[in-house]
C-alpha atoms as a PDB file:
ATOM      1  CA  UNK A   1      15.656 -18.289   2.480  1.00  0.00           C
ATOM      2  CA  UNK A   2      19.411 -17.981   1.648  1.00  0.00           C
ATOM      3  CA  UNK A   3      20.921 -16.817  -1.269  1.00  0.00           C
ATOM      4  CA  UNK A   4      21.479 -19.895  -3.037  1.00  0.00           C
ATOM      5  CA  UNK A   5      18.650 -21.425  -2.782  1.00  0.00           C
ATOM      6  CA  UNK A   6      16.774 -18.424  -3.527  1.00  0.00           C
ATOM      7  CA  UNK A   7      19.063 -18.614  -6.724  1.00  0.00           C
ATOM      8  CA  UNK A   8      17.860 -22.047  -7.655  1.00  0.00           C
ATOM      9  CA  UNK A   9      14.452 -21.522  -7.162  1.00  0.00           C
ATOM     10  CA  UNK A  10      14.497 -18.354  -9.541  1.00  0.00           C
ATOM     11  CA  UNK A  11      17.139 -20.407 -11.759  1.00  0.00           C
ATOM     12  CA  UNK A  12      13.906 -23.286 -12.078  1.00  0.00           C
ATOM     13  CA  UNK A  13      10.920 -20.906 -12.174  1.00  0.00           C
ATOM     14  CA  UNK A  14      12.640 -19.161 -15.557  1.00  0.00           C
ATOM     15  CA  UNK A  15      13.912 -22.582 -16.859  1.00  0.00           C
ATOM     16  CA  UNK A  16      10.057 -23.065 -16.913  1.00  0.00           C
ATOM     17  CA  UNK A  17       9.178 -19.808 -18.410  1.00  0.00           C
ATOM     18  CA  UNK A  18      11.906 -19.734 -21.267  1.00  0.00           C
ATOM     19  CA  UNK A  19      10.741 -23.331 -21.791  1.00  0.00           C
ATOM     20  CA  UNK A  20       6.674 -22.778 -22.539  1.00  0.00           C
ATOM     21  CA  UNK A  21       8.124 -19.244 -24.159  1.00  0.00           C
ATOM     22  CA  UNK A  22       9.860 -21.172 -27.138  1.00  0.00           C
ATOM     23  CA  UNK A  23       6.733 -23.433 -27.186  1.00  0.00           C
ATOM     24  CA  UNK A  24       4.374 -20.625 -27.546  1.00  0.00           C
ATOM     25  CA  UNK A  25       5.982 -18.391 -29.295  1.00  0.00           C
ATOM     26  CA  UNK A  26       5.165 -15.525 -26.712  1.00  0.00           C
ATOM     27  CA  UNK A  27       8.691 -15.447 -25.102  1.00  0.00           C
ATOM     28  CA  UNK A  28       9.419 -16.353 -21.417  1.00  0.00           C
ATOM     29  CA  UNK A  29       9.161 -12.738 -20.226  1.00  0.00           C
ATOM     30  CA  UNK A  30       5.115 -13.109 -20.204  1.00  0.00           C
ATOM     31  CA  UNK A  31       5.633 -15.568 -17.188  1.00  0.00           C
ATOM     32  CA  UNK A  32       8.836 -14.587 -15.597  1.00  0.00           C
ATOM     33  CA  UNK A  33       8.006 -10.727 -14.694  1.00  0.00           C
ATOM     34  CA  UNK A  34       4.590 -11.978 -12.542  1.00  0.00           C
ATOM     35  CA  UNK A  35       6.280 -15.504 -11.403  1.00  0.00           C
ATOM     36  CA  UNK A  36       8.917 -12.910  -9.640  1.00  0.00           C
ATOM     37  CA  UNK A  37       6.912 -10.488  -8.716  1.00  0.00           C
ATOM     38  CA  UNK A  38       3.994 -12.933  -7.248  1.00  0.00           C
ATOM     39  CA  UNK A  39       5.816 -15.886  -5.833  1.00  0.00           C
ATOM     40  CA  UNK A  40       8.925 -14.250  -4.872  1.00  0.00           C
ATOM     41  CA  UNK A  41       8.061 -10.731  -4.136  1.00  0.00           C
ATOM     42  CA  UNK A  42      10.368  -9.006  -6.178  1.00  0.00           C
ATOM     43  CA  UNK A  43      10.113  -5.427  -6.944  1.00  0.00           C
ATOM     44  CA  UNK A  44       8.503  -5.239 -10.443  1.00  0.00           C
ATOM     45  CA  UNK A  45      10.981  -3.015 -12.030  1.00  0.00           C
ATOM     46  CA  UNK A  46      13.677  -5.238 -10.788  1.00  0.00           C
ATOM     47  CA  UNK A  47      11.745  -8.236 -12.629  1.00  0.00           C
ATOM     48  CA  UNK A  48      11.705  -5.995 -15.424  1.00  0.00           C
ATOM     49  CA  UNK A  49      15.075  -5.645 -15.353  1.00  0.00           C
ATOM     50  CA  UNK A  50      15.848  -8.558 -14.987  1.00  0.00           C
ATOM     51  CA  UNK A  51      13.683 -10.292 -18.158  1.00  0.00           C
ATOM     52  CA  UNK A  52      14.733  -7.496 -20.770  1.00  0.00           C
ATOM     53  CA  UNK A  53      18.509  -9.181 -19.782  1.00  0.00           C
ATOM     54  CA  UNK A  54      17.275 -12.678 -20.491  1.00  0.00           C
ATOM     55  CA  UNK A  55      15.085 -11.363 -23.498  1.00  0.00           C
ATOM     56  CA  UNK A  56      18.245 -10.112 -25.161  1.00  0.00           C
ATOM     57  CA  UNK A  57      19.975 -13.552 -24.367  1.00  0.00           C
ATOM     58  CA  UNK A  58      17.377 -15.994 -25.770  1.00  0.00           C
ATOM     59  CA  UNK A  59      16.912 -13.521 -29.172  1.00  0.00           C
ATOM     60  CA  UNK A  60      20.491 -13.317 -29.852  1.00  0.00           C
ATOM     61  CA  UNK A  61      21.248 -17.370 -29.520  1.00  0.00           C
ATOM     62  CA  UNK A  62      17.845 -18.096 -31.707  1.00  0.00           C
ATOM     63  CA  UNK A  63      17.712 -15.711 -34.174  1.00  0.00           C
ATOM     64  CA  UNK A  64      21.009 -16.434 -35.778  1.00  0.00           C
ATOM     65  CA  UNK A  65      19.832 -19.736 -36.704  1.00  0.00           C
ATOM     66  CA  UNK A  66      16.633 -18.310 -38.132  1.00  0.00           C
ATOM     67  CA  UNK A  67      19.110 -15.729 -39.984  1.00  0.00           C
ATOM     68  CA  UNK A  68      21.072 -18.601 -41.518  1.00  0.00           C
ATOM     69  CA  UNK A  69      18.076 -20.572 -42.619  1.00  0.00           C
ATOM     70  CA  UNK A  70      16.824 -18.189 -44.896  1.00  0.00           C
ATOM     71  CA  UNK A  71      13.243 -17.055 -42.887  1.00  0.00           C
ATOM     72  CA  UNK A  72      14.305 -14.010 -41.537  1.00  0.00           C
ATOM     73  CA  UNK A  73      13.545 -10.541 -42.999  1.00  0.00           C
ATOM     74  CA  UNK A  74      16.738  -8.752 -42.437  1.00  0.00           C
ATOM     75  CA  UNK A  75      15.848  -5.617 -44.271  1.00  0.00           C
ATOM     76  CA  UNK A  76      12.190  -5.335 -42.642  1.00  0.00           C
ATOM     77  CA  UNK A  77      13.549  -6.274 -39.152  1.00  0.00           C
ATOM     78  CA  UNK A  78      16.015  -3.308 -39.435  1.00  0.00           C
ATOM     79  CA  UNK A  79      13.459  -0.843 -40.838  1.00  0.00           C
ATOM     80  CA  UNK A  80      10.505  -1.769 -38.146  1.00  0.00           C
ATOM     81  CA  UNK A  81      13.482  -1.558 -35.231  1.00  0.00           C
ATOM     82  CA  UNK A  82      13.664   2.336 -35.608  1.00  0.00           C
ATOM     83  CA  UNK A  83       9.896   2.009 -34.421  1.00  0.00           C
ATOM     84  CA  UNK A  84      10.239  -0.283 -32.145  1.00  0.00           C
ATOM     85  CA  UNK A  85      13.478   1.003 -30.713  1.00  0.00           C
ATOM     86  CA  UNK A  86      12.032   4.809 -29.932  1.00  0.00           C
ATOM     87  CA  UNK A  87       9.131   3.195 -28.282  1.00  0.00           C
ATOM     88  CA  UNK A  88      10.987   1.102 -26.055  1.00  0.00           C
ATOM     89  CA  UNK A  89      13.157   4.085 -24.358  1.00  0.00           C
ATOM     90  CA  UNK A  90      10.051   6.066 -24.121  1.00  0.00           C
ATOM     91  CA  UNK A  91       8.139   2.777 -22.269  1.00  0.00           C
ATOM     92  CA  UNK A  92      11.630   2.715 -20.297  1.00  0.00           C
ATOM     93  CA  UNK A  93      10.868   6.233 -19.120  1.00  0.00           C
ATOM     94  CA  UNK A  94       7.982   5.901 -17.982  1.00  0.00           C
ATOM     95  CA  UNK A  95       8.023   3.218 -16.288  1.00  0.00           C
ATOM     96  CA  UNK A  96      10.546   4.876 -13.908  1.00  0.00           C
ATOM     97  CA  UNK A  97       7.868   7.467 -13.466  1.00  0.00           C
ATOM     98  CA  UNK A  98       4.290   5.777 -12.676  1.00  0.00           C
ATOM     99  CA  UNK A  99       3.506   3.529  -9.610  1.00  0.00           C
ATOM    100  CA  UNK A 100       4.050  -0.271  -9.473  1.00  0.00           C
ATOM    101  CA  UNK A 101       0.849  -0.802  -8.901  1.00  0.00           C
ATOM    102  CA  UNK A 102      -0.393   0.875 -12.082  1.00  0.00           C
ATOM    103  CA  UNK A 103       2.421  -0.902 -14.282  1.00  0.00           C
ATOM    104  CA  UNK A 104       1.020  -4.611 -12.912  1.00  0.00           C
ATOM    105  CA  UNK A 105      -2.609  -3.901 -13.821  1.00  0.00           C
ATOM    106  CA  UNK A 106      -0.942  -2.790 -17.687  1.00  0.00           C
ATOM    107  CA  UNK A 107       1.166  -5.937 -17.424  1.00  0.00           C
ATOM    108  CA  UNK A 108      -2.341  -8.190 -16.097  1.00  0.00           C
ATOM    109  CA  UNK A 109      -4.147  -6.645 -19.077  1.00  0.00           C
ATOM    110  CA  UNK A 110      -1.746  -7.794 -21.631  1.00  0.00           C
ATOM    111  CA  UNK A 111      -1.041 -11.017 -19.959  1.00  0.00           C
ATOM    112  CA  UNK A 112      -4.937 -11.649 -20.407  1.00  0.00           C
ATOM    113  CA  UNK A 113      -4.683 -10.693 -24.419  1.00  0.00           C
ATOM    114  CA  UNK A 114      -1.652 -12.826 -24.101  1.00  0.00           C
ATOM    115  CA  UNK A 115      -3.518 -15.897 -22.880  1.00  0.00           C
ATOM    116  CA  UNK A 116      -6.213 -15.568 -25.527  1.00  0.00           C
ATOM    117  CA  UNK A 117      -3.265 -15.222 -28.292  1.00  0.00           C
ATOM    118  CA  UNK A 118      -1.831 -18.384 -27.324  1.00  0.00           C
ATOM    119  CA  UNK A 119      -4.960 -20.506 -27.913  1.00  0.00           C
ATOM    120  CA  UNK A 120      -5.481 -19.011 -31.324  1.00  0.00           C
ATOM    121  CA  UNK A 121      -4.471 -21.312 -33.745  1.00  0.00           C
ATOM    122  CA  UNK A 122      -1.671 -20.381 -36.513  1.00  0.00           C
ATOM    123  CA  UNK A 123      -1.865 -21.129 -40.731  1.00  0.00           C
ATOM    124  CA  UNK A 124       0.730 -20.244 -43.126  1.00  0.00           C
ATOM    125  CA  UNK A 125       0.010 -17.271 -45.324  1.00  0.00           C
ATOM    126  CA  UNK A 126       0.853 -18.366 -48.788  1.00  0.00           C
ATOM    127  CA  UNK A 127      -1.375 -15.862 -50.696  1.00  0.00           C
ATOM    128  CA  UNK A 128       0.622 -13.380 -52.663  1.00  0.00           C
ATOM    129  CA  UNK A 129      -0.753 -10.338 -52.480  1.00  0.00           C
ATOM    130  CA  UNK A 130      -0.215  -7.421 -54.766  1.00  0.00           C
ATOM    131  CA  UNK A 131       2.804  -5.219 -53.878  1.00  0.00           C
ATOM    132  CA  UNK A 132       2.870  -2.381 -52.084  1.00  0.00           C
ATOM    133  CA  UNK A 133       4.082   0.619 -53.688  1.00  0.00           C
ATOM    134  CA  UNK A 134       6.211   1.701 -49.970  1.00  0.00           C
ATOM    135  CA  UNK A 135       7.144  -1.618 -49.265  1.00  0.00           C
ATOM    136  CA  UNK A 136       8.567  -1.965 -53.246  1.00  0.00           C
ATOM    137  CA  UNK A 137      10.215   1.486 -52.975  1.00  0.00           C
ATOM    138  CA  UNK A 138      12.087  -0.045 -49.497  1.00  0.00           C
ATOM    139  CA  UNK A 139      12.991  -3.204 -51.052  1.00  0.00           C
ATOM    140  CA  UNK A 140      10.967  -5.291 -48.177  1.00  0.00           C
ATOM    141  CA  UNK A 141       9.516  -7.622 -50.100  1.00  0.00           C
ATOM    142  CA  UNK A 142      11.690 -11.158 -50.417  1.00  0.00           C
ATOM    143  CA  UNK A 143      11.375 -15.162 -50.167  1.00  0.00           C
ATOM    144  CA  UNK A 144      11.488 -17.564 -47.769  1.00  0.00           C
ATOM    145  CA  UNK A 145      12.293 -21.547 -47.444  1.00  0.00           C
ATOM    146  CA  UNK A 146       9.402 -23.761 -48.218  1.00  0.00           C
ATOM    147  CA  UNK A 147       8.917 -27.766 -48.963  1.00  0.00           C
ATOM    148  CA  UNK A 148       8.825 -26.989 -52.566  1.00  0.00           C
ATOM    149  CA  UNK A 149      11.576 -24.103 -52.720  1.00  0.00           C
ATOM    150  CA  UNK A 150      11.881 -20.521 -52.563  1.00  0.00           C
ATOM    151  CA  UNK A 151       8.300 -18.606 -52.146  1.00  0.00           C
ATOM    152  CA  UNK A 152       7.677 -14.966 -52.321  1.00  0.00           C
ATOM    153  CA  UNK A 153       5.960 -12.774 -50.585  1.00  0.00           C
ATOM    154  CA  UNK A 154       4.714  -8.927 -50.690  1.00  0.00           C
ATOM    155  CA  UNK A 155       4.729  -7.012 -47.843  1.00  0.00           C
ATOM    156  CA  UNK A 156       1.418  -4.326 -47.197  1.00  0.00           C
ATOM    157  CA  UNK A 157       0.700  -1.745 -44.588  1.00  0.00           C
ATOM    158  CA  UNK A 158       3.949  -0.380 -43.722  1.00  0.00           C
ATOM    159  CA  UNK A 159       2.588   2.742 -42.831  1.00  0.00           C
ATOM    160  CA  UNK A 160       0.109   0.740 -39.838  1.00  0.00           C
ATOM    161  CA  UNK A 161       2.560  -1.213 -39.257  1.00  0.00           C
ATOM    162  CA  UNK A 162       5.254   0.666 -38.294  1.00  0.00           C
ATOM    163  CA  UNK A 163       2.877   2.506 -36.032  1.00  0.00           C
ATOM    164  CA  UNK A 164       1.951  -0.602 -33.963  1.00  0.00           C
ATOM    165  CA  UNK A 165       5.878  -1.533 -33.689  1.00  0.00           C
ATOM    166  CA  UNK A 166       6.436   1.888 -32.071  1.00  0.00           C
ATOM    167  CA  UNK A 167       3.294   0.759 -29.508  1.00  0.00           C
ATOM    168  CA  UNK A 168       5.190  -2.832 -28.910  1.00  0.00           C
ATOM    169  CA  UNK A 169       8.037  -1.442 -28.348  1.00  0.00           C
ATOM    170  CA  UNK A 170       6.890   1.077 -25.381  1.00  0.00           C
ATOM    171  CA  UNK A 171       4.800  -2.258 -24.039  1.00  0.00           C
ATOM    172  CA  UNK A 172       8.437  -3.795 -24.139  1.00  0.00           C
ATOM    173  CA  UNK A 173       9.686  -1.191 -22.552  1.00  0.00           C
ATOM    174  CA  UNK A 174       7.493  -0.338 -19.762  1.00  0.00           C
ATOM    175  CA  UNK A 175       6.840  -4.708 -19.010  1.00  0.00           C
ATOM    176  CA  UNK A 176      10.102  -6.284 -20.504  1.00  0.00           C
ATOM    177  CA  UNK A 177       8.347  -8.872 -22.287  1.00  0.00           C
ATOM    178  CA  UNK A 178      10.106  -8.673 -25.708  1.00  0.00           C
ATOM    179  CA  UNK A 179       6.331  -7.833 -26.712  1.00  0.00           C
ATOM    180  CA  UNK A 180       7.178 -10.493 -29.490  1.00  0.00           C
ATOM    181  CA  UNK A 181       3.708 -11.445 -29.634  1.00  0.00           C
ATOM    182  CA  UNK A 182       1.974  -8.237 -30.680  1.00  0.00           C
ATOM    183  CA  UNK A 183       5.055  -7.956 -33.526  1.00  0.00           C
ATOM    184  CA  UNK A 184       4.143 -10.594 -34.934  1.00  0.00           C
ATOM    185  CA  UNK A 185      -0.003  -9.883 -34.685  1.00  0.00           C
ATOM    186  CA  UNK A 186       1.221  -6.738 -36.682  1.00  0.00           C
ATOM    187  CA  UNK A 187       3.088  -8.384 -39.189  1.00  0.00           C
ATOM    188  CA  UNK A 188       0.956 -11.351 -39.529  1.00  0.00           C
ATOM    189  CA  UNK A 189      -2.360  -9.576 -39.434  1.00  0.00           C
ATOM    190  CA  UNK A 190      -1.467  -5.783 -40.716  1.00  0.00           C
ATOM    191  CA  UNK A 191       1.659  -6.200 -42.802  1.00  0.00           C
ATOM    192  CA  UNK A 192       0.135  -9.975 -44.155  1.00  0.00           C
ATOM    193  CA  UNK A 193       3.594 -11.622 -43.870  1.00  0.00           C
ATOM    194  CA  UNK A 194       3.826 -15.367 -43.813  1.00  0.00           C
ATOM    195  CA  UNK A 195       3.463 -16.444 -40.444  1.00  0.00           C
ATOM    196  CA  UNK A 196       7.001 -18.108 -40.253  1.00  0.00           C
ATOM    197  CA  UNK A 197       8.783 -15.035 -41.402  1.00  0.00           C
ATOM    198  CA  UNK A 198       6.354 -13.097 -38.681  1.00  0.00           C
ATOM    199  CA  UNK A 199       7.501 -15.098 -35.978  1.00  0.00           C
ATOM    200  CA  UNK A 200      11.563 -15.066 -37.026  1.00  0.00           C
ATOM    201  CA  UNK A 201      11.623 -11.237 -37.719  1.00  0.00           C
ATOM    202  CA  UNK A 202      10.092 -10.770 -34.481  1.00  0.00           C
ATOM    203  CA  UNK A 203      12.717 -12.762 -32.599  1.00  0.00           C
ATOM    204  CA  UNK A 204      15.716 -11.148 -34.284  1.00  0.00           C
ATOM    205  CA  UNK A 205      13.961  -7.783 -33.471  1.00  0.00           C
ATOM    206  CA  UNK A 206      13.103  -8.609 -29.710  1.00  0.00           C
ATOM    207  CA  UNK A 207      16.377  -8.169 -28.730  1.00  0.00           C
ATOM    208  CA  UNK A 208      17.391  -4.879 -30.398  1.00  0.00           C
ATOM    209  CA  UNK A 209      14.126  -3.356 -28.341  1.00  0.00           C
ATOM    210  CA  UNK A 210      14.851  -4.854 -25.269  1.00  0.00           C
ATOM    211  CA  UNK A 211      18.956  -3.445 -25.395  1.00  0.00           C
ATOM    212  CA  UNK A 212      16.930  -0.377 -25.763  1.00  0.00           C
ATOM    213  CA  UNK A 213      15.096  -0.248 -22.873  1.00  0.00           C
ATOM    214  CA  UNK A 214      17.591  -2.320 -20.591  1.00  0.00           C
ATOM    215  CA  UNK A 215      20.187   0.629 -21.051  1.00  0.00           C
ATOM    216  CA  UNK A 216      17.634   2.862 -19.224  1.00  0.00           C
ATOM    217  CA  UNK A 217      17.138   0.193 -16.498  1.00  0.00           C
ATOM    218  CA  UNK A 218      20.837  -0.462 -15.851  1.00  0.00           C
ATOM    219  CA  UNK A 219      21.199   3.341 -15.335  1.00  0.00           C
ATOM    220  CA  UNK A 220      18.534   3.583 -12.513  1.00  0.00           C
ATOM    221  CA  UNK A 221      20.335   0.961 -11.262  1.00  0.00           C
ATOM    222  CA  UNK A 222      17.165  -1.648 -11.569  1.00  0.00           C
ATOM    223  CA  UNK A 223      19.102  -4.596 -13.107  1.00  0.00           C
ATOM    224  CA  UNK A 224      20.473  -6.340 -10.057  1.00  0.00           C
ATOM    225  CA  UNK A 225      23.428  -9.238 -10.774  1.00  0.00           C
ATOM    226  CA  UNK A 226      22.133 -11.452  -8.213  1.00  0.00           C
ATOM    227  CA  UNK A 227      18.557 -11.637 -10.019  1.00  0.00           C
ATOM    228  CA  UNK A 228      19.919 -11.606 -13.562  1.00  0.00           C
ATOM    229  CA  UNK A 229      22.464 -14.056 -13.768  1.00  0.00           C
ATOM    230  CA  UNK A 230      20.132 -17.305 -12.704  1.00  0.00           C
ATOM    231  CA  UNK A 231      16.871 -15.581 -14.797  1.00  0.00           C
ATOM    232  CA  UNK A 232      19.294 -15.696 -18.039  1.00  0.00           C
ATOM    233  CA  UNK A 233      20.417 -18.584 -17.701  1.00  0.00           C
ATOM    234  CA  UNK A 234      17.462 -20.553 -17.066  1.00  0.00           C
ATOM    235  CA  UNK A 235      15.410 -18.762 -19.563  1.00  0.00           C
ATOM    236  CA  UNK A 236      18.311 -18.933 -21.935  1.00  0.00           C
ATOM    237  CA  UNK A 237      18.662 -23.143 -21.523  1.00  0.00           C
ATOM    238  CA  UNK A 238      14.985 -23.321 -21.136  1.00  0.00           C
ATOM    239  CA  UNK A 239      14.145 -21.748 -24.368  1.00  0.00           C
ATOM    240  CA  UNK A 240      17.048 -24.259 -26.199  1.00  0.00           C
ATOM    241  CA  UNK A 241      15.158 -27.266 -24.691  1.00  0.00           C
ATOM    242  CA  UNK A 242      11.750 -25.971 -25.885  1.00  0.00           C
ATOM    243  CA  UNK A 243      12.845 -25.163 -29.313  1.00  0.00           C
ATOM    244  CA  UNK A 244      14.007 -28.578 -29.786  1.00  0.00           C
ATOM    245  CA  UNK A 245      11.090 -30.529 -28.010  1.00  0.00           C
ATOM    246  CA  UNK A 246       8.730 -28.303 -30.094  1.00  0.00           C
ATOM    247  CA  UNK A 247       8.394 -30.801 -33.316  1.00  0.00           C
ATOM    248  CA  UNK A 248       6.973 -33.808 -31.538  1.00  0.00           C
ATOM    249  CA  UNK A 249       5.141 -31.691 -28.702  1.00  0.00           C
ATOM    250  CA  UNK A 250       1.411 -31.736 -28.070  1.00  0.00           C
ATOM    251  CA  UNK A 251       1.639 -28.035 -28.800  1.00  0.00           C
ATOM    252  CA  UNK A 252      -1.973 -27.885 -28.610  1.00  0.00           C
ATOM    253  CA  UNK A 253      -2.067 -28.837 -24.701  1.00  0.00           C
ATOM    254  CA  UNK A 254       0.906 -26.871 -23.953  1.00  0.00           C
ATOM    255  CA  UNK A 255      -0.648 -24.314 -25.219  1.00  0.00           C
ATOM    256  CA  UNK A 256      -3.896 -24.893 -22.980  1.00  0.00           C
ATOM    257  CA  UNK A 257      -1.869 -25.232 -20.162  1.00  0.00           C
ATOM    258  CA  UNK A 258      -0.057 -21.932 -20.844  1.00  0.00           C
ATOM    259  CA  UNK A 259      -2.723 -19.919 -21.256  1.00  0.00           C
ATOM    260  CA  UNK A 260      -4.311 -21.117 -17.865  1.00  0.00           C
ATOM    261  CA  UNK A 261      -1.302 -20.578 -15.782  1.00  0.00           C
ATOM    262  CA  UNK A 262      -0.794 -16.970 -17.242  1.00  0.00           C
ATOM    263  CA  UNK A 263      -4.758 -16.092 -16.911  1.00  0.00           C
ATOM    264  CA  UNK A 264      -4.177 -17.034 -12.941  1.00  0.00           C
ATOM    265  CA  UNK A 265      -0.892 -14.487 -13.309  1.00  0.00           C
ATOM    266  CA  UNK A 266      -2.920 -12.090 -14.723  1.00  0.00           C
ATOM    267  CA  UNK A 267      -5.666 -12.039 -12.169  1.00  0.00           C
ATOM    268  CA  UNK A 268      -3.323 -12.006  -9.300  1.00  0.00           C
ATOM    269  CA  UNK A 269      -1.226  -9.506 -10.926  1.00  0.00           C
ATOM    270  CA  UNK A 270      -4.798  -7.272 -11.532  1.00  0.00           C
ATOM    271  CA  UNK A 271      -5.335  -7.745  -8.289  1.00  0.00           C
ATOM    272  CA  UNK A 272      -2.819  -6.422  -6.501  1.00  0.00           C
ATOM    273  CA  UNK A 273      -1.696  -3.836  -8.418  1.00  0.00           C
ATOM    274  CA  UNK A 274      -5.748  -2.444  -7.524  1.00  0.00           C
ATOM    275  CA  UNK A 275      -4.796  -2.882  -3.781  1.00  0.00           C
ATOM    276  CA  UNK A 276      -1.820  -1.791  -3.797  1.00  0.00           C
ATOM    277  CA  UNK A 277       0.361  -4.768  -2.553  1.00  0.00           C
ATOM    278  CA  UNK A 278       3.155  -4.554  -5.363  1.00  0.00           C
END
């Protein structure tokens, strides 16, 4: 296979992944690391690489529209990055240190959590709860657009929370998924944030973390020019075309679909890390 149309065929396979990303909400990075390593037989910490690039793409061009809309939580965002940020150059570190084979059967186990997030379905928090005396002291707490105006919320369980952005952020770091999906579990679940401000605090965050963690890639030399530039740019125009096609999608099939294709991943991705043929 030549260069080119080596380039094309990555340039597709991450249009594909930045496309049921967007719809999912779990970023493209959960399929693109095992589509390269699996089909193409890429070096895992080049695919790595190569999707913390294309995570910092797709979180820059998306979350400045969430910014201007009014759903993003600029002041938590900033405050959970210090977590998040530490534990991304420490899951950069070691990465560089432990066998492939042991980070594919971490990446298989979180693709499987990832498949079984996917198919869970999503409400909108509206209950206020009572504020938090840590999150009042921080001035967390704030509003967000709804049909009927301005609603507030209180953030709870900074403390927890916090915590589990320090553990997304090494799982960013070590897999170069963005981990977007287990920051917004924390904030959804643990912090009891309204779902849309979960998911819009986690994509302006995603970004920071994975600029943390690609700095330590680019200086072991593991973020290759010739991989890069076709994975951002198909994940990039991939997760564009999937944010807009989201409204009148059968989200509820793509989803099904999604979470099939990464269980397969997952499996193959256990499996070979076991015998050793990463």
């Amino acid at each position: 296979m030549n260069t080119l149309n080596f380039s094309l065929l990555v340039w597709f396979g991450s249009l594909g992944a930045g496309f049921l990303g967007a719809l999912t909400g779990l970023g493209g990075g959960v399929v693109l690391v095992p589509f390269l390593t699996v089909v193409f037989g890429v070096d895992i910490h080049y695919a790595i690489g190569a999707s913390l690039v294309s995570v910092i793409a797709t979180s820059s061009g998306a979350a400045s529209a969430y910014v201007k809309e009014g759903y993003t939580n600029l002041r938590l965002g900033m405050f959970l990055e210090m977590a998040t940020t530490f534990g991304a150059i420490a899951g950069a570190i070691v990465a560089a240190k432990i066998s492939t084979g042991t980070i594919a059967v971490v990446f298989g186990i979180v693709l499987l959590y990832s498949a079984y997030l996917s198919r869970q379905p999503h409400s909108e928090n509206t209950v206020i709860l009572p504020p938090d005396p840590l999150a009042t002291r921080l001035n967390l707490n704030s509003t967000y657009p709804t049909k009927t105006g301005e609603e507030s919320y209180n953030v709870r369980g900074v403390p927890l929370g916090f915590g589990l952005m320090f553990v997304a952020g090494i799982l960013s770091g070590l897999l170069g998924i963005g981990s977007g999906a287990f920051k917004v579990l924390a904030m959804d679940q643990v912090m009891h944030i309204p779902f849309k401000v979960s998911t819009t605090t986690s994509n302006f965050m995603i970004g920071v973390t994975a600029a943390a963690s690609a700095g330590i890639y680019l200086s072991r030399g593991y973020i290759d020019p010739g991989l890069t530039m076709p994975v951002m740019l198909g994940v990039l125009f991939g997760a564009v075309l999937g944010a807009r096609l989201l409204i009148g999608a059968k989200v509820t099939l793509l989803r099904n679909i999604f979470s099939g294709v990464i269980l397969v991943l997952a499996l193959e991705m256990i499996y070979k890390g076991l015998t050793g043929r990463l």
